[in-house]
N, C-alpha and C. Protein backbone atom coordinates (compact mmCIF):
# COMPACT_ATOMS: atom_id res chain seq x y z
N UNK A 1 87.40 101.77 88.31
CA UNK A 1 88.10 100.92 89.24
C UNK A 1 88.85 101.79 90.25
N UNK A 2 88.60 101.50 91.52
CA UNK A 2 89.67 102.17 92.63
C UNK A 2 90.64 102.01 92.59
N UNK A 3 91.74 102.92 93.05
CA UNK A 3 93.27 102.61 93.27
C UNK A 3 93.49 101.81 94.41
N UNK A 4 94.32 100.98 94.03
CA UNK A 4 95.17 100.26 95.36
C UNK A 4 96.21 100.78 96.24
N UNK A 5 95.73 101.33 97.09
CA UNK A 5 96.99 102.08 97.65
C UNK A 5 98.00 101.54 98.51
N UNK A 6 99.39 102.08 98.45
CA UNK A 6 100.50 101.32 99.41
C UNK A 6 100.49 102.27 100.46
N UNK A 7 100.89 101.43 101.89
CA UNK A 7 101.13 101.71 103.20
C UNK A 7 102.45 101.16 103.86
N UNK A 8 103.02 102.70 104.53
CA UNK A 8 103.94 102.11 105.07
C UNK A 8 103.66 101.16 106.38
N UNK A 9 104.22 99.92 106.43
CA UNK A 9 103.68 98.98 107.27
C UNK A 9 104.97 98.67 108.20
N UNK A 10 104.61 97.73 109.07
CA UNK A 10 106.10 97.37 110.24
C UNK A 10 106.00 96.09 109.79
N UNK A 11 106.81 95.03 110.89
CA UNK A 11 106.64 94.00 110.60
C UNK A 11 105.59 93.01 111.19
N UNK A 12 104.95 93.70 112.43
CA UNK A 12 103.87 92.92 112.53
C UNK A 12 102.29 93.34 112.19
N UNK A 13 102.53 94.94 111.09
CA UNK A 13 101.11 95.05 110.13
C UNK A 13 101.30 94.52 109.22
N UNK A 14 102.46 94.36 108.78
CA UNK A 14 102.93 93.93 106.99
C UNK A 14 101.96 92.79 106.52
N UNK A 15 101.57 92.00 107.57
CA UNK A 15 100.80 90.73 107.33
C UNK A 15 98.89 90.84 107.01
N UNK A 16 98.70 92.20 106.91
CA UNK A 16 97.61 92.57 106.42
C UNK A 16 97.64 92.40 105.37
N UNK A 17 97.88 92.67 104.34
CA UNK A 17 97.97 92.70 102.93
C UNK A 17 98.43 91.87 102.55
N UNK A 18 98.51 91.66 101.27
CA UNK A 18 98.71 90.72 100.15
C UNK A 18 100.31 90.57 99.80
N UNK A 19 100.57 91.36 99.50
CA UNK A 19 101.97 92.26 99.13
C UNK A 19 102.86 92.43 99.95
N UNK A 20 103.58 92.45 100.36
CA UNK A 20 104.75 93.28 100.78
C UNK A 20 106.36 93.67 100.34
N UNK A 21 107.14 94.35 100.46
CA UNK A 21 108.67 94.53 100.05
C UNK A 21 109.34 95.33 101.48
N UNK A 22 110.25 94.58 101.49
CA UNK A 22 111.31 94.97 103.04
C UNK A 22 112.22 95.38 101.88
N UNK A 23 112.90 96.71 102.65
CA UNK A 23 114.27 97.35 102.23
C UNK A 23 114.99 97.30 103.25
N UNK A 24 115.98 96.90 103.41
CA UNK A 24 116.79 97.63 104.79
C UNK A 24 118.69 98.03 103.95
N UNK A 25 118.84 99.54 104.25
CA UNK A 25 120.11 100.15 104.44
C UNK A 25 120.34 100.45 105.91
N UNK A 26 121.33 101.04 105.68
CA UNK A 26 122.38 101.14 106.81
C UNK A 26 121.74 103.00 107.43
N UNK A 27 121.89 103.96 106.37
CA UNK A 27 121.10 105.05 106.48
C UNK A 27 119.50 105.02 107.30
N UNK A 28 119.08 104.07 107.08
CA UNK A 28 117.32 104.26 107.17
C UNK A 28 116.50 103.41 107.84
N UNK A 29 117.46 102.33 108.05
CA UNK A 29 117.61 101.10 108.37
C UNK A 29 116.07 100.30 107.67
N UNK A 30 115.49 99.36 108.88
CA UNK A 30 114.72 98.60 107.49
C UNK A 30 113.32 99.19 107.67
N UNK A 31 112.62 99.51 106.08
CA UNK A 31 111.33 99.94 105.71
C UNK A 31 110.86 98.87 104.98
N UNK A 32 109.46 98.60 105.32
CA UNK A 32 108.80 98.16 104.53
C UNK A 32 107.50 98.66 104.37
N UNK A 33 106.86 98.48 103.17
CA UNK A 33 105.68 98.63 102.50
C UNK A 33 104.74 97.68 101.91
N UNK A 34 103.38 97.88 102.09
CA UNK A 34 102.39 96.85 101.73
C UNK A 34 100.96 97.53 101.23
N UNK A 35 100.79 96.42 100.39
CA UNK A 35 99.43 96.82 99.55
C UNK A 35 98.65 95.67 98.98
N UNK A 36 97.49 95.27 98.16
CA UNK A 36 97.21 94.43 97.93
C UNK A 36 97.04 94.39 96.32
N UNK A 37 97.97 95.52 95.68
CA UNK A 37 98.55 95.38 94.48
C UNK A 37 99.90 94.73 94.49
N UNK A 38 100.44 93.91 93.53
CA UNK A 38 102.17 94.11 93.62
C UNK A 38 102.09 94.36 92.50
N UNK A 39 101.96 95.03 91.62
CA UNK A 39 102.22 96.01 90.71
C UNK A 39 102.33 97.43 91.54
N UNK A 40 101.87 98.05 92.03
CA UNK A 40 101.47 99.04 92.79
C UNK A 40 102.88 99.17 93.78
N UNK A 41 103.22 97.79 94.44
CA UNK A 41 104.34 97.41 95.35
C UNK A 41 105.62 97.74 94.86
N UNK A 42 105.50 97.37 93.36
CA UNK A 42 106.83 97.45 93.01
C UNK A 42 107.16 98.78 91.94
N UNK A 43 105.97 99.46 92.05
CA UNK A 43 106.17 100.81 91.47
C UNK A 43 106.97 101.75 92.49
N UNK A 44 106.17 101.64 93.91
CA UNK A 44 106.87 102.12 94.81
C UNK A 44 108.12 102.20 95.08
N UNK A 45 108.83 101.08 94.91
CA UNK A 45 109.84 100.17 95.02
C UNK A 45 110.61 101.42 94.72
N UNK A 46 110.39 101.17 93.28
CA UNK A 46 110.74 102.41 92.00
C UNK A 46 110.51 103.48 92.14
N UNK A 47 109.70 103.91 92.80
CA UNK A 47 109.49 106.01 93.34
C UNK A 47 110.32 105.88 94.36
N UNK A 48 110.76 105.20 95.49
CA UNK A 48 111.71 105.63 96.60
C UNK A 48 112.77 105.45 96.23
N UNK A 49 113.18 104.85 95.00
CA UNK A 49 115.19 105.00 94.62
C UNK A 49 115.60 103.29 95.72
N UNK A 50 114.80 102.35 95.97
CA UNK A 50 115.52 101.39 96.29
C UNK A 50 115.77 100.56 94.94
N UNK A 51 117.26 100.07 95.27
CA UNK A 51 118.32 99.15 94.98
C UNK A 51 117.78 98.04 95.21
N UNK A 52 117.20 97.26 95.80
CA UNK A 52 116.81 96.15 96.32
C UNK A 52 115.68 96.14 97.27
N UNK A 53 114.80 95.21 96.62
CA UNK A 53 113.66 95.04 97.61
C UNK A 53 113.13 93.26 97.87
N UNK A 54 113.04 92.75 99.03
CA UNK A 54 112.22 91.99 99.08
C UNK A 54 111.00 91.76 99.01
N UNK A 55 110.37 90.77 98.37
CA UNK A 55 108.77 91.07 97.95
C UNK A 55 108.18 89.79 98.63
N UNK A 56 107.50 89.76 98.85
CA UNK A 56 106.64 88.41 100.03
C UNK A 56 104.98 88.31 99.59
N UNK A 57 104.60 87.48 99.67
CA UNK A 57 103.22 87.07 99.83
C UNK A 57 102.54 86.42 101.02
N UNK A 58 101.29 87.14 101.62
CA UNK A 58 100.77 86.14 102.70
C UNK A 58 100.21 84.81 101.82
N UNK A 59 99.69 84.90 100.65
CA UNK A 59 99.25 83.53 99.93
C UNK A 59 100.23 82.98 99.38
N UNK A 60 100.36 81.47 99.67
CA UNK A 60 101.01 81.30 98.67
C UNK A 60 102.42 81.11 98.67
N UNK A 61 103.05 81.37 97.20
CA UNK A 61 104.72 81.54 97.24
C UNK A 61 104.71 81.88 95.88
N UNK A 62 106.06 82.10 95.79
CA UNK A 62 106.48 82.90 94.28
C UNK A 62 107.13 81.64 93.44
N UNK A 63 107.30 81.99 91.89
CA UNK A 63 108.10 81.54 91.11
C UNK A 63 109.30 81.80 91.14
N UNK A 64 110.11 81.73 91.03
CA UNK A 64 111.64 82.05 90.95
C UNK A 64 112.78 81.22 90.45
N UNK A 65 113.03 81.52 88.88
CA UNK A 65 113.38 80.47 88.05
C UNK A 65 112.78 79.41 88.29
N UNK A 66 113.63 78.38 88.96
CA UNK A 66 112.61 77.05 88.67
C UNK A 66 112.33 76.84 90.13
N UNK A 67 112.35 77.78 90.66
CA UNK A 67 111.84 77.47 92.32
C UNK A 67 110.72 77.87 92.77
N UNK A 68 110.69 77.67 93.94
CA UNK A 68 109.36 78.13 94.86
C UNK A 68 109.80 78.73 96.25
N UNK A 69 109.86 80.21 96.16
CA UNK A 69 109.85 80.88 97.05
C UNK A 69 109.30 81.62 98.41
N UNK A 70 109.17 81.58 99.21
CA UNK A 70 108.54 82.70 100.01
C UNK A 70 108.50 84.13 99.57
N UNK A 71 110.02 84.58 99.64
CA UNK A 71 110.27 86.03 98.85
C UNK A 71 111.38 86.06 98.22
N UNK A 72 111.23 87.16 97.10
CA UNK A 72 112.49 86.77 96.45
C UNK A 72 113.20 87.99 96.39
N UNK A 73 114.06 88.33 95.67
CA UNK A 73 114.93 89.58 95.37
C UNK A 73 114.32 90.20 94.07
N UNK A 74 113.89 91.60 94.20
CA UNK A 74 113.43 92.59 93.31
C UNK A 74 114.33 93.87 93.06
N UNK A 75 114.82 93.95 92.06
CA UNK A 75 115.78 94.67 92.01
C UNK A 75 115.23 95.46 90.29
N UNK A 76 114.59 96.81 91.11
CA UNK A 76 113.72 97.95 89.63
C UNK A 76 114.55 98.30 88.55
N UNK A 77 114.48 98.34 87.63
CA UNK A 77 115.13 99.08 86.58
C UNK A 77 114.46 99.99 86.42
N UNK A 78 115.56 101.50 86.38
CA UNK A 78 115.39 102.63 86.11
C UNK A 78 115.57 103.35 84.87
């Protein structure tokens, strides 16, 4: 099986892919990344040291407790 690889994307490539997670600090201001893993998405998440990530789907929407999201808050444990 091939790897899925992540790309750093803007906000008007981000919509290629499946995946995405927006970070924005004050340092770096806002990055985001996309892939058509989100496993893959949120490993990343986790190799760059973010605190918080938003995660999005072009399909669709997320679960989130008992809701239905666009994107929600991802926050990695290290």
């Amino acid at each position: 099986m091939k790897p899925v690889p992540v790309f750093d994307t803007t906000v008007e490539t981000m919509w290629e892919y499946l995946y995405s997670a927006k970070n924005h600090n004050t340092r770096t201001g806002l990055q985001i990344i996309s892939s058509d893993s989100l496993a893959n998405v949120k490993k990343e998440c986790r190799a760059r040291g973010w605190k918080l990530a938003w995660i999005t789907t072009i399909k669709g929407c997320f679960s989130y407790g008992q809701n239905l999201v666009d994107e929600y808050p991802y926050q990695p444990r290290y």
